[in-house]
C-alpha atoms as a PDB file:
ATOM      1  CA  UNK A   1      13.078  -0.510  15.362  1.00  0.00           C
ATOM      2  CA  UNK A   2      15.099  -0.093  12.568  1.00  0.00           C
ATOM      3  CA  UNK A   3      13.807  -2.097   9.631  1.00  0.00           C
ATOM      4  CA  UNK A   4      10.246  -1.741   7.695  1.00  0.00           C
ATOM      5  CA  UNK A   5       8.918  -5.015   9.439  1.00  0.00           C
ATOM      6  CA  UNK A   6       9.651  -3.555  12.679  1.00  0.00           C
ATOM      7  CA  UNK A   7       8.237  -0.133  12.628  1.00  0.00           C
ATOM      8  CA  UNK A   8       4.937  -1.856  11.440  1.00  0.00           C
ATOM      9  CA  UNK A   9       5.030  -4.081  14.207  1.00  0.00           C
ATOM     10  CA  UNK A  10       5.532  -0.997  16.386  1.00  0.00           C
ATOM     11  CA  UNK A  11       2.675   1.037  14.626  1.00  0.00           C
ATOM     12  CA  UNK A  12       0.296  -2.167  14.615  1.00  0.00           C
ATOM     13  CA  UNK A  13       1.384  -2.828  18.393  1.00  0.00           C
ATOM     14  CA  UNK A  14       0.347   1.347  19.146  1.00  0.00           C
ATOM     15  CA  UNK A  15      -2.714   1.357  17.053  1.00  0.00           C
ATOM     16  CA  UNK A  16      -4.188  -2.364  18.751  1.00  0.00           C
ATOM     17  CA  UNK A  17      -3.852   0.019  22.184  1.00  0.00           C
ATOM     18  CA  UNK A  18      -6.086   2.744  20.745  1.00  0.00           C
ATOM     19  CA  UNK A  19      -3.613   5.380  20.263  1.00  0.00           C
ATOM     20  CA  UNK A  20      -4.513   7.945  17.262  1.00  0.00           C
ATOM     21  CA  UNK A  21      -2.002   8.509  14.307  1.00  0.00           C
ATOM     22  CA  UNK A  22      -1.538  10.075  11.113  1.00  0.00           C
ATOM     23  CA  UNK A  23       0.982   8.280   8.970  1.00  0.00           C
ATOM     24  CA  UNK A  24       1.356   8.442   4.823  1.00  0.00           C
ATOM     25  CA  UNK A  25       2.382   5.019   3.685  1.00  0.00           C
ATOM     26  CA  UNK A  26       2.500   3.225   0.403  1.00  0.00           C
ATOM     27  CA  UNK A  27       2.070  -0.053   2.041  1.00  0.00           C
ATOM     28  CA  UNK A  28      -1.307  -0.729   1.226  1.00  0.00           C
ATOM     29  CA  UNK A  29      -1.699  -4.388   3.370  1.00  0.00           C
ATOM     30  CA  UNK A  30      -0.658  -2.659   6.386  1.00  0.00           C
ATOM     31  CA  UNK A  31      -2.657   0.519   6.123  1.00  0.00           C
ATOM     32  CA  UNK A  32      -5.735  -1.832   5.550  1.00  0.00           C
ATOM     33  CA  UNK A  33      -4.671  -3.956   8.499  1.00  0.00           C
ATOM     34  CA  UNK A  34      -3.751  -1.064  11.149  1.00  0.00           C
ATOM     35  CA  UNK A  35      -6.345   1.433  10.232  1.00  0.00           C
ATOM     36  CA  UNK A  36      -9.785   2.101  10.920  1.00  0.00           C
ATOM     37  CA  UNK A  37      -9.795   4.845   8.576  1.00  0.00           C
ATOM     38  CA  UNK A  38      -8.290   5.809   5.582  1.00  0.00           C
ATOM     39  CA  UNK A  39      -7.551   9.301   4.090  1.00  0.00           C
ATOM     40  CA  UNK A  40      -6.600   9.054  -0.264  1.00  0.00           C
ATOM     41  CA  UNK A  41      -4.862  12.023  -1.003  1.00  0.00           C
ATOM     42  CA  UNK A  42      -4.036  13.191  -5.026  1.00  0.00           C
ATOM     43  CA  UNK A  43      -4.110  16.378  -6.903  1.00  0.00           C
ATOM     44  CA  UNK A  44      -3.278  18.357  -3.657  1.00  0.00           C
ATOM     45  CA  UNK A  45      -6.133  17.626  -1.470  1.00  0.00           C
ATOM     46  CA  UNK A  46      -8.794  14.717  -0.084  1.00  0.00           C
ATOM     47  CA  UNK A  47      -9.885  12.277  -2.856  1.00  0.00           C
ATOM     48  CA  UNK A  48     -11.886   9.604  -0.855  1.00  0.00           C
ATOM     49  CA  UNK A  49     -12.045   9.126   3.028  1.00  0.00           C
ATOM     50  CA  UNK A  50     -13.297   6.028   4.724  1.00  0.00           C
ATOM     51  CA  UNK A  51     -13.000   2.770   6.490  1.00  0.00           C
ATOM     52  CA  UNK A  52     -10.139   0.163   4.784  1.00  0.00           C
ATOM     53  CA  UNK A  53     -12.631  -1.759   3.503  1.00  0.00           C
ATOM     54  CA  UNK A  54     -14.551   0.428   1.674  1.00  0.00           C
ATOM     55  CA  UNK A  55     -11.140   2.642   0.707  1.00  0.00           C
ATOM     56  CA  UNK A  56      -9.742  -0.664  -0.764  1.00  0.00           C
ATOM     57  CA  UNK A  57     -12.800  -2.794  -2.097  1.00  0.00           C
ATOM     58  CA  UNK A  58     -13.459  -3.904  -4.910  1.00  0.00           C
ATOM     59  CA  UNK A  59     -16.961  -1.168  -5.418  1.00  0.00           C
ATOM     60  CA  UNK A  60     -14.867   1.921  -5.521  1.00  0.00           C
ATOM     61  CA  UNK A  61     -17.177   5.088  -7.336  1.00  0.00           C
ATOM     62  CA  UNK A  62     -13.871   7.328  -7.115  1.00  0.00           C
ATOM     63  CA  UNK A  63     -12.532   6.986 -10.571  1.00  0.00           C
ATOM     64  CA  UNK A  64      -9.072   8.567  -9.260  1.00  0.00           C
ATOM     65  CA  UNK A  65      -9.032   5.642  -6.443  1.00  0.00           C
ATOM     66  CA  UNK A  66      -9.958   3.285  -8.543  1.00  0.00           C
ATOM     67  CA  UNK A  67      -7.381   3.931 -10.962  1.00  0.00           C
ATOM     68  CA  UNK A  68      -4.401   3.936  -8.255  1.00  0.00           C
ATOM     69  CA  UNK A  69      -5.798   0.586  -6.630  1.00  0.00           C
ATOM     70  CA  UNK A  70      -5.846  -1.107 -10.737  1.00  0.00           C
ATOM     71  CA  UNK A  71      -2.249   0.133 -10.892  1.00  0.00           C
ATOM     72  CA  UNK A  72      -0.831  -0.766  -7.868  1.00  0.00           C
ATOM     73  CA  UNK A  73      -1.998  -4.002  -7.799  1.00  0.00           C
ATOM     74  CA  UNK A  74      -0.632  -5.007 -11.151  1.00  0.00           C
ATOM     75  CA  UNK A  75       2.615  -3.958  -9.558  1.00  0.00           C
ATOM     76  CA  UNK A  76       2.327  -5.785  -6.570  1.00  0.00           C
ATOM     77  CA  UNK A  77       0.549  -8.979  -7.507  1.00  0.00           C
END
């Protein structure tokens, strides 16, 4: 694969089949698709770990997520 579209595809095709990764992406819609868990990283260490839908809800207590999430999806929306 050589463009973004297709090295989802691959990573959505390997993670359907049960195989474990750790990947850092900005592409929020995919991580929430292809993950089962989700691992927010700032300041140098863990800032909230969980399942997508609790990561990227809408009842988010960690102010540091929360303010990411606001900001990237007035970029993106």
């Amino acid at each position: 694969p050589e463009l973004v579209g297709e090295v989802l595809e691959v990573v959505r095709s390997l993670a359907e089949d049960g195989m474990t990764m750790v990947m850092v992406t900005h592409e929020m819609a995919f991580a929430r698709d292809a993950s089962s868990r989700i691992i927010f990283m700032a300041d140098g260490g863990v800032s909230a770990a969980g399942p997508p839908a609790e990561i990227l809800g809408t009842e988010i207590d960690n102010e540091r997520l929360r303010s990411f999430l606001a900001r990237f999806r007035a970029s993106h929306f």
